[in-house]
Structure formats: C-alpha cells, structure tokens
N, C-alpha and C. Protein backbone atom coordinates (compact mmCIF):
# COMPACT_ATOMS: atom_id res chain seq x y z
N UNK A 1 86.55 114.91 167.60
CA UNK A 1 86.95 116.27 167.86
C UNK A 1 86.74 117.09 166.59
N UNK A 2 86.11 118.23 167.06
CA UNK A 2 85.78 119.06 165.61
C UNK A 2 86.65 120.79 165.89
N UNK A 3 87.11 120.92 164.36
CA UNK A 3 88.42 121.47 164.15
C UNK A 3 87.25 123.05 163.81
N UNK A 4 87.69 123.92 164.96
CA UNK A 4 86.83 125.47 164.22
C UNK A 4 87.90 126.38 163.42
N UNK A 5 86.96 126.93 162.13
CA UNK A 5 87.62 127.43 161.32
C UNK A 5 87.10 129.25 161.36
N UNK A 6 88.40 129.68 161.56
CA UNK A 6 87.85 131.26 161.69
C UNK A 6 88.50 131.90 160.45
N UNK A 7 87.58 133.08 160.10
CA UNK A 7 88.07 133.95 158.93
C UNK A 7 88.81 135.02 159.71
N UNK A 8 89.40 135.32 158.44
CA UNK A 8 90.76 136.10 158.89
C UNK A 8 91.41 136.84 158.36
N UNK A 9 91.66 137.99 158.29
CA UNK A 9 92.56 139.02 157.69
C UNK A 9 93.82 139.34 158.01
N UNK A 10 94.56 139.52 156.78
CA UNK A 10 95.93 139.85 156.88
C UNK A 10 96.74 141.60 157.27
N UNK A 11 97.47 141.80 157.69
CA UNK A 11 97.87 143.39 157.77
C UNK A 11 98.98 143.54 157.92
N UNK A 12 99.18 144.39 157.09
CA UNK A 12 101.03 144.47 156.69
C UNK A 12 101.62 143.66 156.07
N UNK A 13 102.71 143.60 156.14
CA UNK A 13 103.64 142.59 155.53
C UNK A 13 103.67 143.77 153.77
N UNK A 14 104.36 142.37 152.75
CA UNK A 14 104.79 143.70 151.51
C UNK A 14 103.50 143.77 150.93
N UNK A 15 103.73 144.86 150.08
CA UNK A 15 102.30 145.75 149.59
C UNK A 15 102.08 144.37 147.99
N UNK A 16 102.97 143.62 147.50
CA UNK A 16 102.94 142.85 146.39
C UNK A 16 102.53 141.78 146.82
N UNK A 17 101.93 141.72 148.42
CA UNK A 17 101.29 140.04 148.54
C UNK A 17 99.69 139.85 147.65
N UNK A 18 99.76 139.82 147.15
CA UNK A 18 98.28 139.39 146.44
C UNK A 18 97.40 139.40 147.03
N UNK A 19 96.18 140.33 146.69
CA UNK A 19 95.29 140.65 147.71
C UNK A 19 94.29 139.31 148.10
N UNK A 20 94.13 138.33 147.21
CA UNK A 20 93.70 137.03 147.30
C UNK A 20 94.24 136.31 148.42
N UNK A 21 95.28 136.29 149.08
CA UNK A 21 96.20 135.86 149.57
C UNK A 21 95.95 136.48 151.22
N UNK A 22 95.42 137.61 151.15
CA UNK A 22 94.98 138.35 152.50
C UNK A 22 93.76 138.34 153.47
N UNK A 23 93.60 136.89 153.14
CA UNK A 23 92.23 136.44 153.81
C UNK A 23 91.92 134.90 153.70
N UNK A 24 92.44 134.38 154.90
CA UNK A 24 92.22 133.12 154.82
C UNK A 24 91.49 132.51 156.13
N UNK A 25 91.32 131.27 156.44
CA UNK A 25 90.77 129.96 157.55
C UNK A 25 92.04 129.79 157.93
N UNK A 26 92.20 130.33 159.59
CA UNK A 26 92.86 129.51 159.90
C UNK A 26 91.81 129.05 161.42
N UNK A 27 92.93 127.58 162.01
CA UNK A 27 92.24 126.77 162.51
C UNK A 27 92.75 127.03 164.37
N UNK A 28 93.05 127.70 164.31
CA UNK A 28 93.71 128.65 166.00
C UNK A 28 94.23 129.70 165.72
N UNK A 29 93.86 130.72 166.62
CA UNK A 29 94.14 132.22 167.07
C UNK A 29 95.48 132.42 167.28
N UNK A 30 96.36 131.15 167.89
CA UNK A 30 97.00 131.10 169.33
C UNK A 30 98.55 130.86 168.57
N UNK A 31 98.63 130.72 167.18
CA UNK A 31 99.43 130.44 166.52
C UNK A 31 99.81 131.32 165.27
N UNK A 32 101.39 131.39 165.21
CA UNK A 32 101.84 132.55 163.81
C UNK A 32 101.65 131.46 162.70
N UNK A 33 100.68 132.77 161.47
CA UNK A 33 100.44 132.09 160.68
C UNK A 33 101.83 132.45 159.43
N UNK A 34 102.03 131.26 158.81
CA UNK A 34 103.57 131.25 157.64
C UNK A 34 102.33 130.80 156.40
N UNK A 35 102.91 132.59 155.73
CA UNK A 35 102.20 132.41 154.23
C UNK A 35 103.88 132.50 153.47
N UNK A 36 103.84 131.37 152.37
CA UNK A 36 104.65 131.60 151.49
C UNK A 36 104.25 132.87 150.18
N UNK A 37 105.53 133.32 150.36
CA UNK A 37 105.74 134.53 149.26
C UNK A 37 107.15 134.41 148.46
N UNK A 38 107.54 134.90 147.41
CA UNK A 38 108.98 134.59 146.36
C UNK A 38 109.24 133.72 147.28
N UNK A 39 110.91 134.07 147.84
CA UNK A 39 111.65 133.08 148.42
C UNK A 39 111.76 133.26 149.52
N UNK A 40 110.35 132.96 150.62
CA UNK A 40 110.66 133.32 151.80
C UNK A 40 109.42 132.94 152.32
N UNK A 41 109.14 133.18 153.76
CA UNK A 41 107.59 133.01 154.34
C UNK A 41 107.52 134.78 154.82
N UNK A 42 106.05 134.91 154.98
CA UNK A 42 105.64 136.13 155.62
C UNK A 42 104.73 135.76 156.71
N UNK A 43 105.58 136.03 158.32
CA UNK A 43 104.93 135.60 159.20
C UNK A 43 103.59 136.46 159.79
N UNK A 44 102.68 136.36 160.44
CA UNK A 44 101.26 137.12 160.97
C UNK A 44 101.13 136.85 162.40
N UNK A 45 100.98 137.37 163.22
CA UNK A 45 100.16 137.21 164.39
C UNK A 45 98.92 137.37 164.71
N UNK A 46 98.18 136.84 165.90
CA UNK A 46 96.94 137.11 166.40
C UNK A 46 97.12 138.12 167.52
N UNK A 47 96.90 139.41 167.81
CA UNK A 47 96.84 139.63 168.65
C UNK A 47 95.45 140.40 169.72
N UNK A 48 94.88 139.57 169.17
CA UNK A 48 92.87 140.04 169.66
C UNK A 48 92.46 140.40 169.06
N UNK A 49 92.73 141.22 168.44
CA UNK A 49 91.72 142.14 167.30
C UNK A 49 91.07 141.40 166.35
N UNK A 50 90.02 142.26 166.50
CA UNK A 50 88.74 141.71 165.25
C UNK A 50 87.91 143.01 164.88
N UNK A 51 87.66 141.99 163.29
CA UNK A 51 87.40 143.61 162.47
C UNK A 51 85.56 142.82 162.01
N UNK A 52 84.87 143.70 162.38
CA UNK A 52 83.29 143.25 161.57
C UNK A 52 83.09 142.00 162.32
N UNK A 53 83.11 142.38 163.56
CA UNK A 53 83.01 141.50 164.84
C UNK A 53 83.50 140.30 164.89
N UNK A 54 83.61 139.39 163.62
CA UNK A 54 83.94 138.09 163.51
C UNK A 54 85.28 137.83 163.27
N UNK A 55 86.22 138.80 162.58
CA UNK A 55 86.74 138.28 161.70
C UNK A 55 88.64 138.87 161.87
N UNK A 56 89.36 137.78 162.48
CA UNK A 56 90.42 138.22 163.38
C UNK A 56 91.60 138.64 162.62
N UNK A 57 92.07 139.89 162.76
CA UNK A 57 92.76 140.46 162.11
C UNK A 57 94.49 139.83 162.66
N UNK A 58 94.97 139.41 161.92
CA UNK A 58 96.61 139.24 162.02
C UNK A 58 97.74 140.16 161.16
N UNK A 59 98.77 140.28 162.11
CA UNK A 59 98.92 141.51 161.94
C UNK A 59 100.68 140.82 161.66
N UNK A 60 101.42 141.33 160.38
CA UNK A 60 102.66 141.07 159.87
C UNK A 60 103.53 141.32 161.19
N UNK A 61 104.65 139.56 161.37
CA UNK A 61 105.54 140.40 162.58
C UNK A 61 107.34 139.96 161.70
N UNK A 62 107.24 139.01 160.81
CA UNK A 62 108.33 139.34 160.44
C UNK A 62 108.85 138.11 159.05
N UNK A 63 109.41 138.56 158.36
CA UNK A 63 110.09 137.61 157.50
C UNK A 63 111.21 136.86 157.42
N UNK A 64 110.70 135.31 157.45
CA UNK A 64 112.03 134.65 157.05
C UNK A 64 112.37 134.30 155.67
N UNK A 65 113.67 133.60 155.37
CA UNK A 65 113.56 132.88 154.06
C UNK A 65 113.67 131.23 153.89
N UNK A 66 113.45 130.91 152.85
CA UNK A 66 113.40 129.77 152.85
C UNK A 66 114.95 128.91 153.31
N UNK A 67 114.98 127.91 153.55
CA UNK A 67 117.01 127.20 153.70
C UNK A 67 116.72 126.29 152.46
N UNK A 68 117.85 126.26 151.87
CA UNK A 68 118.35 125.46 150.86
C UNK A 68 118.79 124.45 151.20
C-alpha cells in the first residue's frame, strides 16, 4: 500500500507561527492536522479548498493545550 503525500497550506491560526511551519505533507485530507506551538497544539482543517490547483489549503479551527 502506497501512502500519497499532498502539499499544503496553513491559514489562520496566530500571526507568530513561523512562516516555515505553514506548509507542510500531509498524508489525508480527511483529517485535523495538530501542529505544535509554545504550550499548546494549533489545530487546521481540510475543507476542499485548493490554492494553485494542487495545493490544499487548511484552514485554523481551534486551540488546545498541552495536559501535564
């Protein structure tokens, strides 16, 4: 079984996420992606959109923090 890797852009979430950080592979559409940031995750969704035909834009839906 072979694993497809799509490019991907980030949108929204805080303006201090590192712009390096706003474009990654992920490996399904169909799933919220958890980027770690300070002390917490910054969650993304897929919700269809694509920007420069390929390339699926996820869009900030909310922050948790980490449990101790």
């Amino acid at each position: 079984m072979s694993v497809t890797q799509v490019k991907i852009a980030l949108s929204g979430g805080p303006a201090e996420l590192a712009a390096t950080e706003r474009s990654v592979l992920a490996s399904a559409l169909d799933r919220t992606l958890k980027i770690r940031h300070g002390a917490g995750y910054e969650h993304f969704v897929h919700g269809g959109e694509f920007e420069a035909g390929d390339i699926a834009v996820f869009r900030w839906s909310h922050r948790t923090k980490i449990a101790e």
